[in-house]
C-alpha atoms as a PDB file:
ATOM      1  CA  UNK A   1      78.625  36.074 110.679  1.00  0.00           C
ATOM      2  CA  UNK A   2      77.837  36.687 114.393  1.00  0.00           C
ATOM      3  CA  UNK A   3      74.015  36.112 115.329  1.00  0.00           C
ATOM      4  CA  UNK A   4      73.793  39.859 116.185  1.00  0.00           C
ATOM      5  CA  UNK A   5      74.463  40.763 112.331  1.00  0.00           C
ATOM      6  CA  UNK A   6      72.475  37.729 110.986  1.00  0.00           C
ATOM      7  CA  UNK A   7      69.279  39.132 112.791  1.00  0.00           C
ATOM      8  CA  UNK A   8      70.249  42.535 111.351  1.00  0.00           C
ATOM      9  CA  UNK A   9      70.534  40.991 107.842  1.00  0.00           C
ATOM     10  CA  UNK A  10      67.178  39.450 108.320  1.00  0.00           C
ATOM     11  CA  UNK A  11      65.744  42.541 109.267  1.00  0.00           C
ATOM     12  CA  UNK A  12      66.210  44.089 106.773  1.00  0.00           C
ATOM     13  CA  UNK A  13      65.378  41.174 104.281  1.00  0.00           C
ATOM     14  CA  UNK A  14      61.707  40.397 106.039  1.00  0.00           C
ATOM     15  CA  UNK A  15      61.166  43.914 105.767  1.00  0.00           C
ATOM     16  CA  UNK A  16      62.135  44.738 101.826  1.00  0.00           C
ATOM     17  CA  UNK A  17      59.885  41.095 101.466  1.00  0.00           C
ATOM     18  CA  UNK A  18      57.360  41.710 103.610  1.00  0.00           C
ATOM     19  CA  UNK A  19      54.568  41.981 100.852  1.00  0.00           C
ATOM     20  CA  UNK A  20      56.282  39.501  98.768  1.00  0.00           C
ATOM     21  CA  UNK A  21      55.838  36.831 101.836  1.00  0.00           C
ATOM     22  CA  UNK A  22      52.163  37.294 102.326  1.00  0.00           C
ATOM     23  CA  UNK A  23      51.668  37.389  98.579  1.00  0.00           C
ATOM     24  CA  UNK A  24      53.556  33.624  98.251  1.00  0.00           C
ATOM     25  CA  UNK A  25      55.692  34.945  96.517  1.00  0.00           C
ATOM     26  CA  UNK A  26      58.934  34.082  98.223  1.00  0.00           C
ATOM     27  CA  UNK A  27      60.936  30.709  97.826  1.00  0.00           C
ATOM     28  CA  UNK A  28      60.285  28.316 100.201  1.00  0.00           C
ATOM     29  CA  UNK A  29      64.351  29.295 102.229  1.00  0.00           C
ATOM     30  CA  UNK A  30      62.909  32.851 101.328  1.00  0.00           C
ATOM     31  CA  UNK A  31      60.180  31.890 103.006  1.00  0.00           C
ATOM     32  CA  UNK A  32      61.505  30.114 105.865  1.00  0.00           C
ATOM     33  CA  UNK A  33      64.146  33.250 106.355  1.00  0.00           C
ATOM     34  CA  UNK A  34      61.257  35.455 106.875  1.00  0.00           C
ATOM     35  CA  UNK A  35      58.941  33.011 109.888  1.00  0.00           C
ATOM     36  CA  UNK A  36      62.667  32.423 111.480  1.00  0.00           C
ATOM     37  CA  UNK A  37      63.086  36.360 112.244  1.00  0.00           C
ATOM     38  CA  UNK A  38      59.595  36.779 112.729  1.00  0.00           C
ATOM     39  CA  UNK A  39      59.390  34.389 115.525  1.00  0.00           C
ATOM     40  CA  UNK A  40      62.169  36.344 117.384  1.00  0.00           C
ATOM     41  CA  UNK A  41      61.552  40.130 116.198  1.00  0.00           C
ATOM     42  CA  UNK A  42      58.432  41.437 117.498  1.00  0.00           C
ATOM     43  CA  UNK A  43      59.080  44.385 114.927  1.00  0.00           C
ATOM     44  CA  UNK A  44      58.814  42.744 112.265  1.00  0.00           C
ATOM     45  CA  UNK A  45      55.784  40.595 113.380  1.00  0.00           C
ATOM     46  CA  UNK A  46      54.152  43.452 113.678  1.00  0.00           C
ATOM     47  CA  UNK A  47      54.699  44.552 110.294  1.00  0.00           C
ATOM     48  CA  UNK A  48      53.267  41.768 109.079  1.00  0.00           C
ATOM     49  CA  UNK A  49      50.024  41.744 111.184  1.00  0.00           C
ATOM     50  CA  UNK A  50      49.467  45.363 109.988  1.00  0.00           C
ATOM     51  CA  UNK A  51      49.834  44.523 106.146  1.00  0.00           C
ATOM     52  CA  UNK A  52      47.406  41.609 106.783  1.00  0.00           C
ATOM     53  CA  UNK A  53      45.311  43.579 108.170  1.00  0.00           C
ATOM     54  CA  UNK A  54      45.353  46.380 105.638  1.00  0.00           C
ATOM     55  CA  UNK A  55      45.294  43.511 102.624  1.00  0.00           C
ATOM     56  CA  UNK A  56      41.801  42.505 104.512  1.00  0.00           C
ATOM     57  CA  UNK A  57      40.620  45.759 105.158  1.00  0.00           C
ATOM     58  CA  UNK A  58      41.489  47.529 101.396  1.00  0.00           C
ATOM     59  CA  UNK A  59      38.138  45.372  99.608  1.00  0.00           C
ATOM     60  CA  UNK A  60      35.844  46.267 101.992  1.00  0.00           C
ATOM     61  CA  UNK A  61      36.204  50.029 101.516  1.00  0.00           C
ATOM     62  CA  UNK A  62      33.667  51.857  99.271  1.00  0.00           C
ATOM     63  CA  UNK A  63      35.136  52.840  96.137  1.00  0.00           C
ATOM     64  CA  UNK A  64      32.431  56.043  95.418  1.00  0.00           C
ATOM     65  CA  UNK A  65      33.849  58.238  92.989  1.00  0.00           C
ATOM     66  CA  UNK A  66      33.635  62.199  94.104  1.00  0.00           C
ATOM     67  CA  UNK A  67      31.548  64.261  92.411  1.00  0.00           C
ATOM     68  CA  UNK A  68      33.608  67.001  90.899  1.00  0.00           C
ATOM     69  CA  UNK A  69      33.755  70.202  91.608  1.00  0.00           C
ATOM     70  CA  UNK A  70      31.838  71.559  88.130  1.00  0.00           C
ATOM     71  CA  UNK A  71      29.031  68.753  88.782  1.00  0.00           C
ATOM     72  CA  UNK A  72      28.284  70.194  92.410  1.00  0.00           C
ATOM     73  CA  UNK A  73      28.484  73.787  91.243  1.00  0.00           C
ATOM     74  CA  UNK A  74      25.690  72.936  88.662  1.00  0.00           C
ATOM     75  CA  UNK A  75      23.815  70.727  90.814  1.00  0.00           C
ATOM     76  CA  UNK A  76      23.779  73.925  93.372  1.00  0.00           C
ATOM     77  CA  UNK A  77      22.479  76.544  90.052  1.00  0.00           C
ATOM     78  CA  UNK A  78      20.000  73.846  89.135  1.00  0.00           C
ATOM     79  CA  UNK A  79      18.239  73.071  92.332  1.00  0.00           C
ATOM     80  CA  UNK A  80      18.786  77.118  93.479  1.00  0.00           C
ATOM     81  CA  UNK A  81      18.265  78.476  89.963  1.00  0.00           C
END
C-alpha cells in the first residue's frame, strides 16, 4: 500500500480506537499504530487531547440530581400556601 492510503487506514483506525488507546486497552502494535499516526496527524492528536481532557474533566462535575417538577410545585404550595 502507498503511504498516502496507509495514513488513511490509520486514520481511521486511531479514530474507531481512540478511547480504547487511552483506556490501555490496545495491544502493544495496536498501540504503537495509534502514537505512529498521531505523531504525523495533527487531527487525530487533537482528538486525543480533547478525550483526555474530557476523561479529566467528567469526575469533577457535580452530579446533583434535579428536583422534579411535582417536588418544586409542592415546595411552591407549601411555602405560598
Amino acid at each position: 500500500m502507498s503511504g498516502v492510503l496507509w495514513q488513511m487506514v490509520d486514520h481511521r483506525f486511531t479514530k474507531a480506537h481512540a478511547s480504547e488507546y487511552l483506556d490501555g486497552e490496545l495491544s502493544p502494535p495496536e498501540r504503537e499504530r495509534v502514537e505512529r499516526h498521531t505523531s504525523v496527524c495533527p487531527k487525530c492528536r487533537a482528538l486525543l487531547a480533547s478525550l483526555r481532557r474530557m476523561i479529566e474533566t467528567l469526575p469533577t462535575l457535580a452530579a446533583q440530581p434535579r428536583p422534579s417538577v411535582e417536588a418544586g410545585v409542592l415546595a411552591r404550595l407549601r411555602r405560598d400556601g
